[in-house]
Protein backbone atom coordinates (compact mmCIF):
# COMPACT_ATOMS: atom_id res chain seq x y z
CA UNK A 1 0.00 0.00 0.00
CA UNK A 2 1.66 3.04 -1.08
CA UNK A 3 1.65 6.32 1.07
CA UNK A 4 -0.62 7.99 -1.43
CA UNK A 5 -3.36 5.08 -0.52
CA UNK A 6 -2.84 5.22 2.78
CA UNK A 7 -3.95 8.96 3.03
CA UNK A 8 -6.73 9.00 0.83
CA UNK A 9 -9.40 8.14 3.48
CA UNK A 10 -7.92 10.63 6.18
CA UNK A 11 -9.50 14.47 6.28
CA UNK A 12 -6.62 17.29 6.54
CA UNK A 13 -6.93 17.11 9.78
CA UNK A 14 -5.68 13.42 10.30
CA UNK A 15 -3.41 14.30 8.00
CA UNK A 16 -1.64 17.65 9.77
CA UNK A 17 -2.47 15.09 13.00
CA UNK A 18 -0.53 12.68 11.67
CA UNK A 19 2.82 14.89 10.26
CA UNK A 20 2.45 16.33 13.78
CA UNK A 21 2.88 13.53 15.50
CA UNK A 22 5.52 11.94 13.30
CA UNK A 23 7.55 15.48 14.07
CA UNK A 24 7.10 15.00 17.53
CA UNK A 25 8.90 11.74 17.43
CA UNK A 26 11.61 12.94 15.70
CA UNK A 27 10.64 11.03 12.75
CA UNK A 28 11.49 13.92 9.59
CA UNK A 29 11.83 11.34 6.82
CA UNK A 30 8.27 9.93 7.70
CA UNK A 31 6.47 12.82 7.97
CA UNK A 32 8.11 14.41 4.98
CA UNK A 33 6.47 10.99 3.12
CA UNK A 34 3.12 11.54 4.43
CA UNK A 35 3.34 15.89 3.39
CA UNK A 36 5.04 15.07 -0.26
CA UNK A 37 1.52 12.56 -0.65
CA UNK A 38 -0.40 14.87 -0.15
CA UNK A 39 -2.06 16.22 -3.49
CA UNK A 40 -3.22 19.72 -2.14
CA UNK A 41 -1.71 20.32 1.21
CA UNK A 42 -3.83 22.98 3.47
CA UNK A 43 -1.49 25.82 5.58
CA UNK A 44 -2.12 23.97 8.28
CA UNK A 45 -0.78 20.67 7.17
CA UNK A 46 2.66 22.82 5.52
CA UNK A 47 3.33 24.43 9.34
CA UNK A 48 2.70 20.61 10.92
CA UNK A 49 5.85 19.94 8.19
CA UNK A 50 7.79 22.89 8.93
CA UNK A 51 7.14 22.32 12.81
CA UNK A 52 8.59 18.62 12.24
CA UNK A 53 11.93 20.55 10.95
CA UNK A 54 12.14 22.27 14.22
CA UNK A 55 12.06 18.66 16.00
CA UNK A 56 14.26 16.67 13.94
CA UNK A 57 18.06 15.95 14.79
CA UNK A 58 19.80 17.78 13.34
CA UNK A 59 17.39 20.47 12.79
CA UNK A 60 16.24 20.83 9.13
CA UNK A 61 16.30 24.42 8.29
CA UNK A 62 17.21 24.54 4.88
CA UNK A 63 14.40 22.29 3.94
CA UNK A 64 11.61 24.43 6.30
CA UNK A 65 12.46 27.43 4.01
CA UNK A 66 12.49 24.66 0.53
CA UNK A 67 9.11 23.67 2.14
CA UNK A 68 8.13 27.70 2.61
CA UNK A 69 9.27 28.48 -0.26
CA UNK A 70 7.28 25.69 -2.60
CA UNK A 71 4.28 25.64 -0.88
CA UNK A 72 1.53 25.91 -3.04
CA UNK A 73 -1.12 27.74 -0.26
CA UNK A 74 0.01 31.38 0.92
CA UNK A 75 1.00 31.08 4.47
CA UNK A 76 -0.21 32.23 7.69
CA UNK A 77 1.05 34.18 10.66
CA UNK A 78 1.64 30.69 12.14
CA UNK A 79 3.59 29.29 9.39
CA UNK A 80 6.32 32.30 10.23
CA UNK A 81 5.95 30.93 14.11
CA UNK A 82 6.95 27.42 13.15
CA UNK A 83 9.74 29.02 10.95
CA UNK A 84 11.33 30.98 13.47
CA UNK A 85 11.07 27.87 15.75
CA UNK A 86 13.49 26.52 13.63
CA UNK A 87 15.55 29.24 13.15
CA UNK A 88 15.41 29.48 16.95
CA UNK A 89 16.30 25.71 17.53
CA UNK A 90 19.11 25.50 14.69
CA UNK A 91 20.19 28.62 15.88
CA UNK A 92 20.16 30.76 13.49
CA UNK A 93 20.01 34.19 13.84
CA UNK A 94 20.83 35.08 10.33
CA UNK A 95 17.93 33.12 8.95
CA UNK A 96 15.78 34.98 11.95
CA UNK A 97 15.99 38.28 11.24
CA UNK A 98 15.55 37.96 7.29
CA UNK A 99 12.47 35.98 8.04
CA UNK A 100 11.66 39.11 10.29
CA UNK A 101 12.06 41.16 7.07
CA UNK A 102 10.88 38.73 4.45
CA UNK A 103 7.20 37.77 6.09
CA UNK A 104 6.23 41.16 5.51
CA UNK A 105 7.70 42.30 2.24
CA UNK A 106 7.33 39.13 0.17
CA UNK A 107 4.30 37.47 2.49
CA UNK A 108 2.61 40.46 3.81
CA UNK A 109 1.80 38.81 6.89
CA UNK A 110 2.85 40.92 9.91
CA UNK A 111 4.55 39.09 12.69
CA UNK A 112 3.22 39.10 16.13
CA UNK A 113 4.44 39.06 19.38
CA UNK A 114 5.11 34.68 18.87
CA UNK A 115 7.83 35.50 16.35
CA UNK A 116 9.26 38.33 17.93
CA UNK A 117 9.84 35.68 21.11
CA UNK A 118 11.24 32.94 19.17
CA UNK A 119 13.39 35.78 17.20
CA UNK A 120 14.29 37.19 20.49
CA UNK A 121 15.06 33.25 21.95
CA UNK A 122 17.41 32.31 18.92
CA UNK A 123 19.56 35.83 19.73
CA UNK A 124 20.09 33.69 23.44
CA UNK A 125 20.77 30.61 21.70
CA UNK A 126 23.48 32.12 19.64
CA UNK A 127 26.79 31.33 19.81
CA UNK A 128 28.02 33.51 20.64
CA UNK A 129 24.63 35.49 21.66
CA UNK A 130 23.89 37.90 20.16
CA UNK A 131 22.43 40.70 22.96
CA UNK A 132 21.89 43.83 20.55
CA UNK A 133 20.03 42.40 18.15
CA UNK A 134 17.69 40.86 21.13
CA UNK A 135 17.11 44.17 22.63
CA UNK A 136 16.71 45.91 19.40
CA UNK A 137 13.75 43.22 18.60
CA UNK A 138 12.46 44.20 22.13
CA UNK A 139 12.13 47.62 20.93
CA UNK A 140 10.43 46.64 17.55
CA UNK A 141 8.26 44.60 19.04
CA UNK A 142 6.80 47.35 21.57
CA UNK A 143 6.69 49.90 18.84
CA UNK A 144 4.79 48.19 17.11
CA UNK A 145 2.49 47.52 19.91
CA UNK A 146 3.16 43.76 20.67
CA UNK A 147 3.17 42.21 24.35
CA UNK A 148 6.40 40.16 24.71
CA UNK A 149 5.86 37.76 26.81
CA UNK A 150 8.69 36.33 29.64
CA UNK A 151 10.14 33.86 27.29
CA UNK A 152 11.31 36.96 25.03
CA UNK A 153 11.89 39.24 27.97
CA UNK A 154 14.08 36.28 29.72
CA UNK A 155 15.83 35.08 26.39
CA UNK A 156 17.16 38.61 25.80
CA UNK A 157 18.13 38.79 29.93
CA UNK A 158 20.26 35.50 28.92
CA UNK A 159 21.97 36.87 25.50
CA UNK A 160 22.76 40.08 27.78
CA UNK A 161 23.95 38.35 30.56
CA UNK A 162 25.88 35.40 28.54
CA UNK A 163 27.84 38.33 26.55
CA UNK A 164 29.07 39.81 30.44
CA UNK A 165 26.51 42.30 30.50
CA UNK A 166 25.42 41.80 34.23
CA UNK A 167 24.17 45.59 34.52
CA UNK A 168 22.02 45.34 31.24
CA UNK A 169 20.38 42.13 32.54
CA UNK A 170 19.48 44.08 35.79
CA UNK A 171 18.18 46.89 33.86
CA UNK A 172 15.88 44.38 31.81
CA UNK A 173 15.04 42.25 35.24
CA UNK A 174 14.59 46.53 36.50
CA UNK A 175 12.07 47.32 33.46
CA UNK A 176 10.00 43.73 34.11
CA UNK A 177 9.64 44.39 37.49
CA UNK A 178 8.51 48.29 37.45
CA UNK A 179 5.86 46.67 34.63
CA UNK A 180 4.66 44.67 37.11
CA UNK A 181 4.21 47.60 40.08
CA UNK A 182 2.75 50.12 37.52
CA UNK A 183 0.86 47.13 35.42
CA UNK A 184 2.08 48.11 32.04
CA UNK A 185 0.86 45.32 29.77
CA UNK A 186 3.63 45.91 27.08
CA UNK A 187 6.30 44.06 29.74
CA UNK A 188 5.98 40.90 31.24
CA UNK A 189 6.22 40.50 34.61
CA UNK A 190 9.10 38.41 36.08
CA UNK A 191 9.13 34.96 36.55
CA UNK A 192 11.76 32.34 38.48
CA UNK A 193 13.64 31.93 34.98
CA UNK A 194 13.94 35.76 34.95
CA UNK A 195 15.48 35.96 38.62
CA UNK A 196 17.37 33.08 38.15
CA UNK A 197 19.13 33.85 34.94
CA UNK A 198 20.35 36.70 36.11
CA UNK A 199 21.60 35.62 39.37
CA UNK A 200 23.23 32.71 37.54
């Protein structure tokens, strides 16, 4: 029974169910099978593919943007999520920021406060980090109106503190806390992960 036959009674949903849970076992080859079957794959069932990059060892970024870039449905906001997970994962902060850039101006689907995070969390993940560009997304993501959330706020704390920084990851742990005393909803409060990284 070939792949194609085994998919033809399963809705999209089984389908992106199905790539999803192959990804989640780490099984790439498999899931890229079951996608590459598919006659008319959905947006949904393209990010459960591009997710399964994210999971694979080693992660498979050059084939999540092949995958982006052939896919015959225009993608969505979470498409660019499931990118930048991989981007975050690989890490690549190259590949990152032109996806920043790129979702926009070729897609024109803005990115939301999801992407900004992962951007911000492959900036930690850097070797070495990268702490300017993570603040600098901080700032673009605020201007534009976006609520980071503590993963963002903690990964930049991490790329500032990892490049010697201490006083800049103060003055972040500083601007989460005064968010949380004067309620500003564009900060994120601090959590354990915040404290701890920078008393680490």
């Amino acid at each position: 029974l070939s792949v194609e036959d085994s998919l033809r009674d399963l809705s999209p949903s089984q389908i992106e169910r199905l790539i999803v849970k192959l990804g989640r076992k780490g099984r790439i080859n498999q899931a890229l099978e079951v996608y590459e079957a598919i006659p008319n794959p959905v947006v949904r069932q393209v990010n459960a593919i591009i997710d399964a990059c994210s999971r694979s060892r080693p992660i498979r970024l050059d084939l999540a943007f092949e995958i982006l870039e052939n896919s015959p449905v225009a993608p969505n906001v979470y498409t660019f999520g499931a990118l930048m997970s991989v981007c975050a994962r690989a890490p690549s902060v190259d590949h990152a920021v032109r996806l920043l850039k790129s979702m926009e101006e070729q897609y024109g689907v803005a990115p939301n406060s999801v992407v900004y995070n992962t951007a911000v969390s492959a900036c930690g993940r850097a070797d070495p980090p990268r702490p300017a560009l993570a603040l600098r997304l901080l700032k673009d993501a605020k201007e534009r109106g976006l609520r980071m959330s503590s993963v963002g706020y903690n990964a930049a704390i991490s790329a500032v503190a990892h490049a010697g920084d201490w006083q800049g990851a103060v003055d972040l742990l500083d601007q989460m806390e005064k968010s949380a005393e004067d309620n500003d909803s564009m900060v994120p409060a601090p959590d354990e992960v915040s404290y701890g990284t920078v008393l680490s």
